[in-house]
Protein backbone atom coordinates (compact mmCIF):
# COMPACT_ATOMS: atom_id res chain seq x y z
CA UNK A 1 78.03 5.54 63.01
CA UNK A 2 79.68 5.12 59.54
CA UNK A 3 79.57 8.82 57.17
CA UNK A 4 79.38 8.86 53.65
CA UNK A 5 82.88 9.82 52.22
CA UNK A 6 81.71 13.01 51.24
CA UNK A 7 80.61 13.86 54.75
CA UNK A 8 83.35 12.89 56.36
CA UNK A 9 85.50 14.52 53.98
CA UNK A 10 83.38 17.50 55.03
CA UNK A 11 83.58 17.47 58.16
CA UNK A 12 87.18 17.01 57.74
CA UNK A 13 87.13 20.41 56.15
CA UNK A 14 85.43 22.12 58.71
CA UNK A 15 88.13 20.74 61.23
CA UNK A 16 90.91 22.54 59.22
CA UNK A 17 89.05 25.58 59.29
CA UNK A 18 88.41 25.75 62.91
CA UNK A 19 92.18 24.56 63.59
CA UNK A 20 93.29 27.84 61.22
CA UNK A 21 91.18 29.93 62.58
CA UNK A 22 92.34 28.86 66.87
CA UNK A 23 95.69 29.00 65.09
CA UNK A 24 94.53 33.09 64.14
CA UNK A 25 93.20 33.34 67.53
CA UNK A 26 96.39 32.75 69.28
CA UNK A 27 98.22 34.60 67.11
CA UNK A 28 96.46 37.62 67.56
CA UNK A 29 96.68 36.87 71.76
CA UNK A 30 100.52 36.47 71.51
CA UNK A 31 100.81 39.94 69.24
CA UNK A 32 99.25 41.25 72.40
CA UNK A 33 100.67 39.82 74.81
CA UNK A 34 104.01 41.17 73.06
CA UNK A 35 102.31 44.38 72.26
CA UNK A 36 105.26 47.38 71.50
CA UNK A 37 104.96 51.00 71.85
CA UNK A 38 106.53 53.32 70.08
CA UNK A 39 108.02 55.99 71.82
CA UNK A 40 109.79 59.30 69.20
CA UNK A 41 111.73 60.56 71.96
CA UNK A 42 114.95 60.39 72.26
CA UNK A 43 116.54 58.39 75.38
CA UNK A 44 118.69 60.33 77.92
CA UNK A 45 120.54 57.25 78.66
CA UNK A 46 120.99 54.02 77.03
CA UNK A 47 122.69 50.18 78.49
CA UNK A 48 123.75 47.52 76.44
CA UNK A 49 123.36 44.13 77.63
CA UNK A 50 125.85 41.31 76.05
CA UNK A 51 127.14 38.17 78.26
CA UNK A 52 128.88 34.54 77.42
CA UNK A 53 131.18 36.44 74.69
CA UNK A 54 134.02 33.92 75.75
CA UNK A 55 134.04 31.93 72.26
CA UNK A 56 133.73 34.76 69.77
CA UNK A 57 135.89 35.64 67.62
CA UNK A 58 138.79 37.70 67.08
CA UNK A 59 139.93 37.92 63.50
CA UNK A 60 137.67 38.28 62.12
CA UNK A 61 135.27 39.53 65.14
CA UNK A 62 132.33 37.83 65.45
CA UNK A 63 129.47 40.15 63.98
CA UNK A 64 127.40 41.02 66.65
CA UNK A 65 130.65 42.25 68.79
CA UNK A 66 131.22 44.65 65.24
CA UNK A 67 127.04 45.86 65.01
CA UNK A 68 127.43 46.23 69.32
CA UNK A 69 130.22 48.43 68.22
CA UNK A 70 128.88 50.77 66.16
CA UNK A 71 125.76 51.35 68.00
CA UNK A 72 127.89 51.94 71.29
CA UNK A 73 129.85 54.41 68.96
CA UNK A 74 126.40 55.94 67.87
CA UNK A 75 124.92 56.23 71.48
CA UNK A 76 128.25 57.83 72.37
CA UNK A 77 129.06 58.80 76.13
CA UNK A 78 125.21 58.25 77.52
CA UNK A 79 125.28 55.20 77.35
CA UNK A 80 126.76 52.06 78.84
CA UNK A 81 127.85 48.30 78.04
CA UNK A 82 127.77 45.68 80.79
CA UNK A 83 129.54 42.34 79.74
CA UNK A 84 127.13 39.58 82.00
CA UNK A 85 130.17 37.02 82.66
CA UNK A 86 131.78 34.08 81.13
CA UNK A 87 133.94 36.37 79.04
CA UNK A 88 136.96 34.02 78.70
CA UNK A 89 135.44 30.43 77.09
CA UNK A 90 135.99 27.40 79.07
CA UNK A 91 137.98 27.92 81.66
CA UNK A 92 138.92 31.15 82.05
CA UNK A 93 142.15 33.35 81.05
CA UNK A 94 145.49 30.58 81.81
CA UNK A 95 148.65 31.27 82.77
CA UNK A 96 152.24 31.40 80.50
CA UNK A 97 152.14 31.46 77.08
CA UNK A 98 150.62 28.32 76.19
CA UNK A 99 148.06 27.62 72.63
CA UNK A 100 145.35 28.08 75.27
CA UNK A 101 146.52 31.21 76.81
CA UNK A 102 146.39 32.63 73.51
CA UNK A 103 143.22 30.99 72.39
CA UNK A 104 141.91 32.77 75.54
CA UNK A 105 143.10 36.51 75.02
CA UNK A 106 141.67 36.25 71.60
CA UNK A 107 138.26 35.68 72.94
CA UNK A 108 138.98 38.09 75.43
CA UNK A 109 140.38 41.14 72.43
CA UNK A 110 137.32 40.33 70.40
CA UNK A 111 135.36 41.42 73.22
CA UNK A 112 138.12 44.32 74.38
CA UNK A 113 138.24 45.92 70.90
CA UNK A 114 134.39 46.47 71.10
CA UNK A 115 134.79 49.35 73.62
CA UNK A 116 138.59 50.31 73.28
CA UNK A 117 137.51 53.67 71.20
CA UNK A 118 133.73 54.11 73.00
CA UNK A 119 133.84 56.93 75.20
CA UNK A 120 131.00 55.51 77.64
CA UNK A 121 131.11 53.60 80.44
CA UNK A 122 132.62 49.59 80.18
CA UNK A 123 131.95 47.13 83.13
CA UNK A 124 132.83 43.35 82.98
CA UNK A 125 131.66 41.25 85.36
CA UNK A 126 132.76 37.24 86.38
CA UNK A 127 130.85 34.00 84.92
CA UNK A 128 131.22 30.70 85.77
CA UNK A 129 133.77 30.07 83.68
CA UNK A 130 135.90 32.64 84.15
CA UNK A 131 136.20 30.97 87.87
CA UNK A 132 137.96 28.34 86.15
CA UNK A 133 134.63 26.57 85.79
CA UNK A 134 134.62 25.71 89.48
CA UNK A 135 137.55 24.61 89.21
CA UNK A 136 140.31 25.04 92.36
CA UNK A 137 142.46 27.58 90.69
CA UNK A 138 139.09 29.97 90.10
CA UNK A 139 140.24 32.72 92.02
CA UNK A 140 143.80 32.74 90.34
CA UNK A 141 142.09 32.99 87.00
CA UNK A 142 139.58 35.50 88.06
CA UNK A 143 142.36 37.89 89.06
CA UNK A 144 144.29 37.23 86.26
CA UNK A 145 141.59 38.25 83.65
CA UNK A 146 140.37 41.65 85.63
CA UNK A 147 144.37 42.25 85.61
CA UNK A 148 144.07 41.65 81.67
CA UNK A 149 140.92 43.66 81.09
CA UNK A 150 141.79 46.68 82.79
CA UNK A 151 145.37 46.44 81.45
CA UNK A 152 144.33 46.85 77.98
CA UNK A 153 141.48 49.03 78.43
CA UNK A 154 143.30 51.34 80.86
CA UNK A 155 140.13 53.46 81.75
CA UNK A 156 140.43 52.28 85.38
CA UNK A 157 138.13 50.07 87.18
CA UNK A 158 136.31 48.08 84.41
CA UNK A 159 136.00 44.80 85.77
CA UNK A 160 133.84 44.34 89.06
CA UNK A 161 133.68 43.18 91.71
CA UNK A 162 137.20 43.59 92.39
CA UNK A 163 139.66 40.67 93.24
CA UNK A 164 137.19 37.89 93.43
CA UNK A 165 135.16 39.35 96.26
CA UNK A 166 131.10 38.92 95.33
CA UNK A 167 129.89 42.90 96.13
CA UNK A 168 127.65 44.20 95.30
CA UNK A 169 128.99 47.38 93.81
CA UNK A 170 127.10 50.59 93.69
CA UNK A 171 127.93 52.54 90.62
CA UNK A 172 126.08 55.70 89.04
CA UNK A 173 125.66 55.67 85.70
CA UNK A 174 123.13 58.46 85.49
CA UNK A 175 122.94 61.50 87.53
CA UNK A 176 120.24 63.64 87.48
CA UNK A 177 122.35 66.80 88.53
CA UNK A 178 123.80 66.34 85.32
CA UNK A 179 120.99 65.42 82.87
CA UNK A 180 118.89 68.18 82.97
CA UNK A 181 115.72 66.51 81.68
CA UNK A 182 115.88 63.50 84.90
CA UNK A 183 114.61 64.04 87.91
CA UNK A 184 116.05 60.65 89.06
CA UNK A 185 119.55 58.74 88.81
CA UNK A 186 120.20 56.05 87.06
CA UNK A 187 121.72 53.32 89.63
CA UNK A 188 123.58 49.82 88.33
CA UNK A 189 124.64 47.11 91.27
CA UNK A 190 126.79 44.88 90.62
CA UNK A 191 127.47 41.45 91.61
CA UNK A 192 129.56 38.08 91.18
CA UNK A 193 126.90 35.29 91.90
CA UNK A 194 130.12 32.51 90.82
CA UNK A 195 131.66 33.78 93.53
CA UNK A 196 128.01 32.29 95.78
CA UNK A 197 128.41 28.80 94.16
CA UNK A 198 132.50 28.65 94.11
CA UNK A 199 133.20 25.26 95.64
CA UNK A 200 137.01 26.26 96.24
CA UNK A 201 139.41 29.48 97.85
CA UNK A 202 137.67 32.39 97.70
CA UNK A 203 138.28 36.07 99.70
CA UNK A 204 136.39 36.94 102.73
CA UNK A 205 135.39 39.84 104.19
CA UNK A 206 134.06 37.77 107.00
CA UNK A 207 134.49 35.23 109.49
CA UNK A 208 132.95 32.63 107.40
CA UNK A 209 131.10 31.89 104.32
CA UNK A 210 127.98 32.35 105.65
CA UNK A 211 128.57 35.59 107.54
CA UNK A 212 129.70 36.50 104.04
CA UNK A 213 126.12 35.63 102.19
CA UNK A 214 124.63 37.47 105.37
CA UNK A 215 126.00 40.36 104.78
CA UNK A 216 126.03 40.38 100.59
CA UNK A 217 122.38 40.39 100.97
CA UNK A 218 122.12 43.32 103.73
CA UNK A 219 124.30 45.14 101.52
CA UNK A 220 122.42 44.51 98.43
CA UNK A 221 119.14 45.65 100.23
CA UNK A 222 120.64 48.99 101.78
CA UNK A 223 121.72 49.95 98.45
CA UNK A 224 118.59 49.04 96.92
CA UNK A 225 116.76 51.16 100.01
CA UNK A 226 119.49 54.52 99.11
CA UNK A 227 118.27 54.39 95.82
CA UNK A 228 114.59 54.44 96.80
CA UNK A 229 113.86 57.49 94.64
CA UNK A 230 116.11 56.23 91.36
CA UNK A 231 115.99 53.83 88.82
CA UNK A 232 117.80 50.65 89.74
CA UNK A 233 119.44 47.97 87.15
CA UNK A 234 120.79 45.00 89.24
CA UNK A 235 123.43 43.14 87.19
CA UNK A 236 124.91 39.10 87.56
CA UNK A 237 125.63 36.47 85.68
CA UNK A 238 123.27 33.92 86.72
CA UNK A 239 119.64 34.35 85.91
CA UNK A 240 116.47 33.88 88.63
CA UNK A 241 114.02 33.07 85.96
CA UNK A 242 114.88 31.34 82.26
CA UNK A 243 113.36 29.45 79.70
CA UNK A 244 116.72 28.05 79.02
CA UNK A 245 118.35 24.56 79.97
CA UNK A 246 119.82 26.37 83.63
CA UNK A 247 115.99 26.61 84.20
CA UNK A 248 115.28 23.28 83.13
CA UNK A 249 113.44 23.58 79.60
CA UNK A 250 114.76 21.12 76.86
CA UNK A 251 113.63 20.70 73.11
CA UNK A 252 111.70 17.63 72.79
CA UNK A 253 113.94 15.62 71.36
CA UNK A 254 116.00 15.19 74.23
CA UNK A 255 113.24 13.25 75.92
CA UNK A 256 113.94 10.33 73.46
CA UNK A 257 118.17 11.01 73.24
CA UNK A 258 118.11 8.22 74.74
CA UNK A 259 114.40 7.07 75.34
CA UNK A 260 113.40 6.56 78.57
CA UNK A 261 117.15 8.15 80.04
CA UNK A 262 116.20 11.55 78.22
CA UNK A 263 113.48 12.19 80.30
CA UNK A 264 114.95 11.01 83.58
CA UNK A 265 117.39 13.48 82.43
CA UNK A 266 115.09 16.43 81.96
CA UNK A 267 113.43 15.34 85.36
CA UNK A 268 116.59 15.44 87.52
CA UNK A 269 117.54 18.75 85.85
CA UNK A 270 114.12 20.16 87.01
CA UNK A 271 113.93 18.88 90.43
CA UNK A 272 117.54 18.97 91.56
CA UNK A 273 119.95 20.34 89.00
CA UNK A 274 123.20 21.40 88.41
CA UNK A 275 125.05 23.70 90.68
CA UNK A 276 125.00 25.54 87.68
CA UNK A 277 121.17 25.21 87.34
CA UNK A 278 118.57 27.60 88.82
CA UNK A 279 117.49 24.85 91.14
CA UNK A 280 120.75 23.80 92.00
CA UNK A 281 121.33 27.38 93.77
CA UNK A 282 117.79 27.86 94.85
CA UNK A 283 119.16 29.76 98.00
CA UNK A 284 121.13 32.22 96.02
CA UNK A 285 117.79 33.11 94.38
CA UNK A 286 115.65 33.05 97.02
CA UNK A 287 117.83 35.50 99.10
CA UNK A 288 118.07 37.58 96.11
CA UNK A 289 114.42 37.94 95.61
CA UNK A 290 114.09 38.39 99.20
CA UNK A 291 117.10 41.52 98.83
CA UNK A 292 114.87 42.81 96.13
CA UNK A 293 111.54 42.69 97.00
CA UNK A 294 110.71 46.19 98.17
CA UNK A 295 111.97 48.16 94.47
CA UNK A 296 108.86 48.43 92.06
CA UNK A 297 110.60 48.27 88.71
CA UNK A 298 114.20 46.78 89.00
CA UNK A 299 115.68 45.47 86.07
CA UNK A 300 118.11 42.28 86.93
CA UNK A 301 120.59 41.70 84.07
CA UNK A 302 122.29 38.31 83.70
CA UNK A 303 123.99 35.77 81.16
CA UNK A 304 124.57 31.90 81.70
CA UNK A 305 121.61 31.18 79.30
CA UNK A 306 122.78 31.83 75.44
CA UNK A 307 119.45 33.00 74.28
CA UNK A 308 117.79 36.54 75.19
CA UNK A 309 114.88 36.30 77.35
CA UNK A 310 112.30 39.22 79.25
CA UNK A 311 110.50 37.38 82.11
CA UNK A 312 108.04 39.99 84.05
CA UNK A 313 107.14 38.55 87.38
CA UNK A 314 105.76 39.63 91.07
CA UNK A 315 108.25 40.02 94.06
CA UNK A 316 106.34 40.92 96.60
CA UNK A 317 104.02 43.22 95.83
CA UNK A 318 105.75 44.59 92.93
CA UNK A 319 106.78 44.24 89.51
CA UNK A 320 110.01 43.63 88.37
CA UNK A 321 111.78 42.12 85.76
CA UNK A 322 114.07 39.33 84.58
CA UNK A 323 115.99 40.43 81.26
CA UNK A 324 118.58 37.29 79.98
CA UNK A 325 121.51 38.21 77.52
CA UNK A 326 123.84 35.65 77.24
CA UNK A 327 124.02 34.71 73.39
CA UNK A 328 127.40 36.82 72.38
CA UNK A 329 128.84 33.63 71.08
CA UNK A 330 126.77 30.43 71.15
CA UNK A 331 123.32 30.20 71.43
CA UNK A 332 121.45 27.35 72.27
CA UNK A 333 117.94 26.06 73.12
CA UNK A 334 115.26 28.70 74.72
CA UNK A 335 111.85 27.23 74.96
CA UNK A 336 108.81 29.64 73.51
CA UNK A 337 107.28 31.66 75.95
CA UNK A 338 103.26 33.46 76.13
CA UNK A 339 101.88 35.53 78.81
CA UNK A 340 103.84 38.98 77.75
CA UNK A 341 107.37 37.28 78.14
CA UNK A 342 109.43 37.07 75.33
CA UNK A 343 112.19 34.39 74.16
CA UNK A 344 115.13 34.56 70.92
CA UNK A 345 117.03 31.75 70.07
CA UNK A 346 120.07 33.51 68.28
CA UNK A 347 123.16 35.91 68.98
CA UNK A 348 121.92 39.26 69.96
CA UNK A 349 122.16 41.89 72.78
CA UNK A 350 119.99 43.51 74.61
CA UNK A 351 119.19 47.71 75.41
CA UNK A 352 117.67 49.01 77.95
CA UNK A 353 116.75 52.90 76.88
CA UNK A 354 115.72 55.52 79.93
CA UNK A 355 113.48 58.57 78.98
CA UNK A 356 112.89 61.56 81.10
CA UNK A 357 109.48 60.70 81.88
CA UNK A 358 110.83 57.76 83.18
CA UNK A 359 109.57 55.11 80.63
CA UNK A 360 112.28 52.47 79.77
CA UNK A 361 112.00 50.95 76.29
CA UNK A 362 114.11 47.19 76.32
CA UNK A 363 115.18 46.73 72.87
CA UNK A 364 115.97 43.20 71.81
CA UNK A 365 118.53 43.32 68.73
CA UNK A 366 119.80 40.44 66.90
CA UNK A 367 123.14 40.27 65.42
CA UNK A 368 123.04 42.71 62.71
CA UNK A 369 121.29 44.93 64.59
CA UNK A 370 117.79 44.88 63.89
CA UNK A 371 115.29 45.07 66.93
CA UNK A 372 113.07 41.83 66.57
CA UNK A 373 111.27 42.88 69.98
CA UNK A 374 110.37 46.30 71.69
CA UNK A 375 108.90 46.07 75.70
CA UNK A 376 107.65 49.63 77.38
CA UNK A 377 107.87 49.32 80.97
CA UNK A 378 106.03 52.10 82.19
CA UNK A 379 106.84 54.62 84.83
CA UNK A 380 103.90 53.07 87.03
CA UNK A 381 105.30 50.24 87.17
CA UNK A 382 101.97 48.55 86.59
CA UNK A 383 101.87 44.76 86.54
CA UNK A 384 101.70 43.22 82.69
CA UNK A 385 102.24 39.45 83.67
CA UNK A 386 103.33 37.15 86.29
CA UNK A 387 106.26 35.05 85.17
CA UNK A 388 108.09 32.93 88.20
């Protein structure tokens, strides 16, 4: 049926309207799906979240290492900074005094003069690339730049796990016997996943490889267990969950960069990945998730993905939670999330603030230090989504 011009430019009209008003509609659903609350209290303890730092720069420092500075200054000695991995930019700290061995301390001093005057705690943990990027003199570099870090820091053991062996690494950060207003402690595991997916020489603590992954994850769940009645922050550098390109979300365009390739591309990065991919080590996840399944609440920390990220999902029968901070340096693509997750595209760091009640608030700051996303997680531990 053919409308009169008018009519049709009516109804036209009408079809905007509608459109703004779904457009409203989800709007409104997102704001509450990403709902904030404030909380006035003041946090007993505070950690910082900041991974991939391993291109920023020195002189002058790149600005979110100098606004992570002063607010570590401002939160003061309750607090602590966990660098997620890939701290040395691309392949690790080299040896001799070569353009890129100096290239590669100057990454590492923008990173080390962060924390030299902050009196809380400082842990640095392995990437990817600071294995050398897989590469077969990984462990020598890995050593090398823990040697380097806790050489210039000289505040003792600062980079974990030691020596290239993959933990975890039970450290207190929190202890209620000496916080007054907690009645729990505040627990942070640490772990090298690079050393999990390191094709070449790595050390053993077993009789084989394996064994080795057998026993990482028995560990990890009988420190998890001993800290039944505490809150637990598990910290690598390779995230479970991401809406980044290791989890296999791309922008658009590279579906037609080049047509018909891009999206063969995309496919294979979906269905079999990269080692350095979330489907390429499916089995490191899955034994993870299996390690971690019986703690309502943990937090795991990671890098890898140069965006920020909080991905809420069931293990189990319990909620945890997925929080991504990898953009110290470079950030790159992070596809839009819904469903009470939450996504940045830009160079940031993460908080993670712990109130005697035992609410955590998860600040997401971006590089001059504004918070562009609040998350309670309540003491319940109540499920808010399902993200996996």
């Amino acid at each position: 049926m053919n409308y009169p011009h008018s009519q049709r430019f009516s109804t036209y009209c009408w079809l905007l309207v509608l459109l703004a008003f779904a457009g409203c509609a989800s709007s409104t659903i997102n704001r509450q799906d990403h709902s904030t609350d404030e909380k006035t209290a003041e946090p007993v303890y505070s950690v910082y979240l900041i991974g991939d730092g391993g291109a920023a720069s020195h002189d002058p420092q790149e600005p979110v290492l100098k606004t992570l500075n002063r607010q570590l200054l401002h939160s003061g000695k309750h607090s602590a900074v966990i660098f997620l991995g890939d701290n040395v930019y691309p392949n690790g700290l080299p040896p001799g005094k070569t353009q890129s061995r100096e290239q590669a301390e100057n990454h590492l001093l923008a990173q080390l003069k962060t924390v030299e005057d902050y009196p809380g705690r400082v842990v640095f943990i392995p990437g990817n690339h600071d294995w050398g990027s897989s590469g077969s003199n990984g462990l020598k570099r890995i050593r090398r730049e823990e040697q380097f870090i806790e050489s210039y820091l000289d505040r003792g053991n600062t980079f974990l796990p030691n020596s290239g062996y993959p933990g975890p690494v039970l450290l207190s950060l929190a202890n209620h016997r000496d916080y007054p207003t907690l009645t729990y402690d505040i627990q942070l595991i640490v772990l090298d996943t690079q050393w999990w997916l390191h094709p070449h020489e790595k050390p053993l603590r077993a009789e084989s490889e394996e064994e080795q992954k057998k026993n990482i994850v028995t560990d990890l769940e009988r420190m998890i267990d001993q800290s039944a009645g505490d809150e637990v922050l598990l910290a690598g550098h390779h995230p479970l969950f991401s809406y980044g390109r290791h989890g296999g979300k791309f922008p658009i365009s590279t579906h037609f960069l080049p047509p018909v390739l891009g999206s063969i591309y995309i496919a294979y990065r979906n269905l079999w990945g990269y080692p350095q991919d979330i489907t390429g080590y499916d089995d490191l996840k899955k034994d993870l998730l299996k390690s971690m399944e019986g703690k309502p609440g943990l937090i795991y920390a990671s890098g890898h993905e140069h965006s920020l990220q909080y991905i809420p999902f069931t293990n189990g029968s319990h909620q945890q939670y997925q929080l991504v901070s990898g953009s110290a340096s470079e950030p790159t693509f992070v596809k839009e999330c819904s469903r009470g997750c939450f996504t940045y595209h830009g160079k940031g760091f993460i908080v993670i603030h712990y109130f005697s009640d035992r609410t955590k608030r998860v600040e997401f700051r971006n590089q001059k230090g504004k918070i562009i996303k609040t998350r309670i997680l309540k003491a319940n531990n109540t499920v808010e989504t399902s993200n996996k």
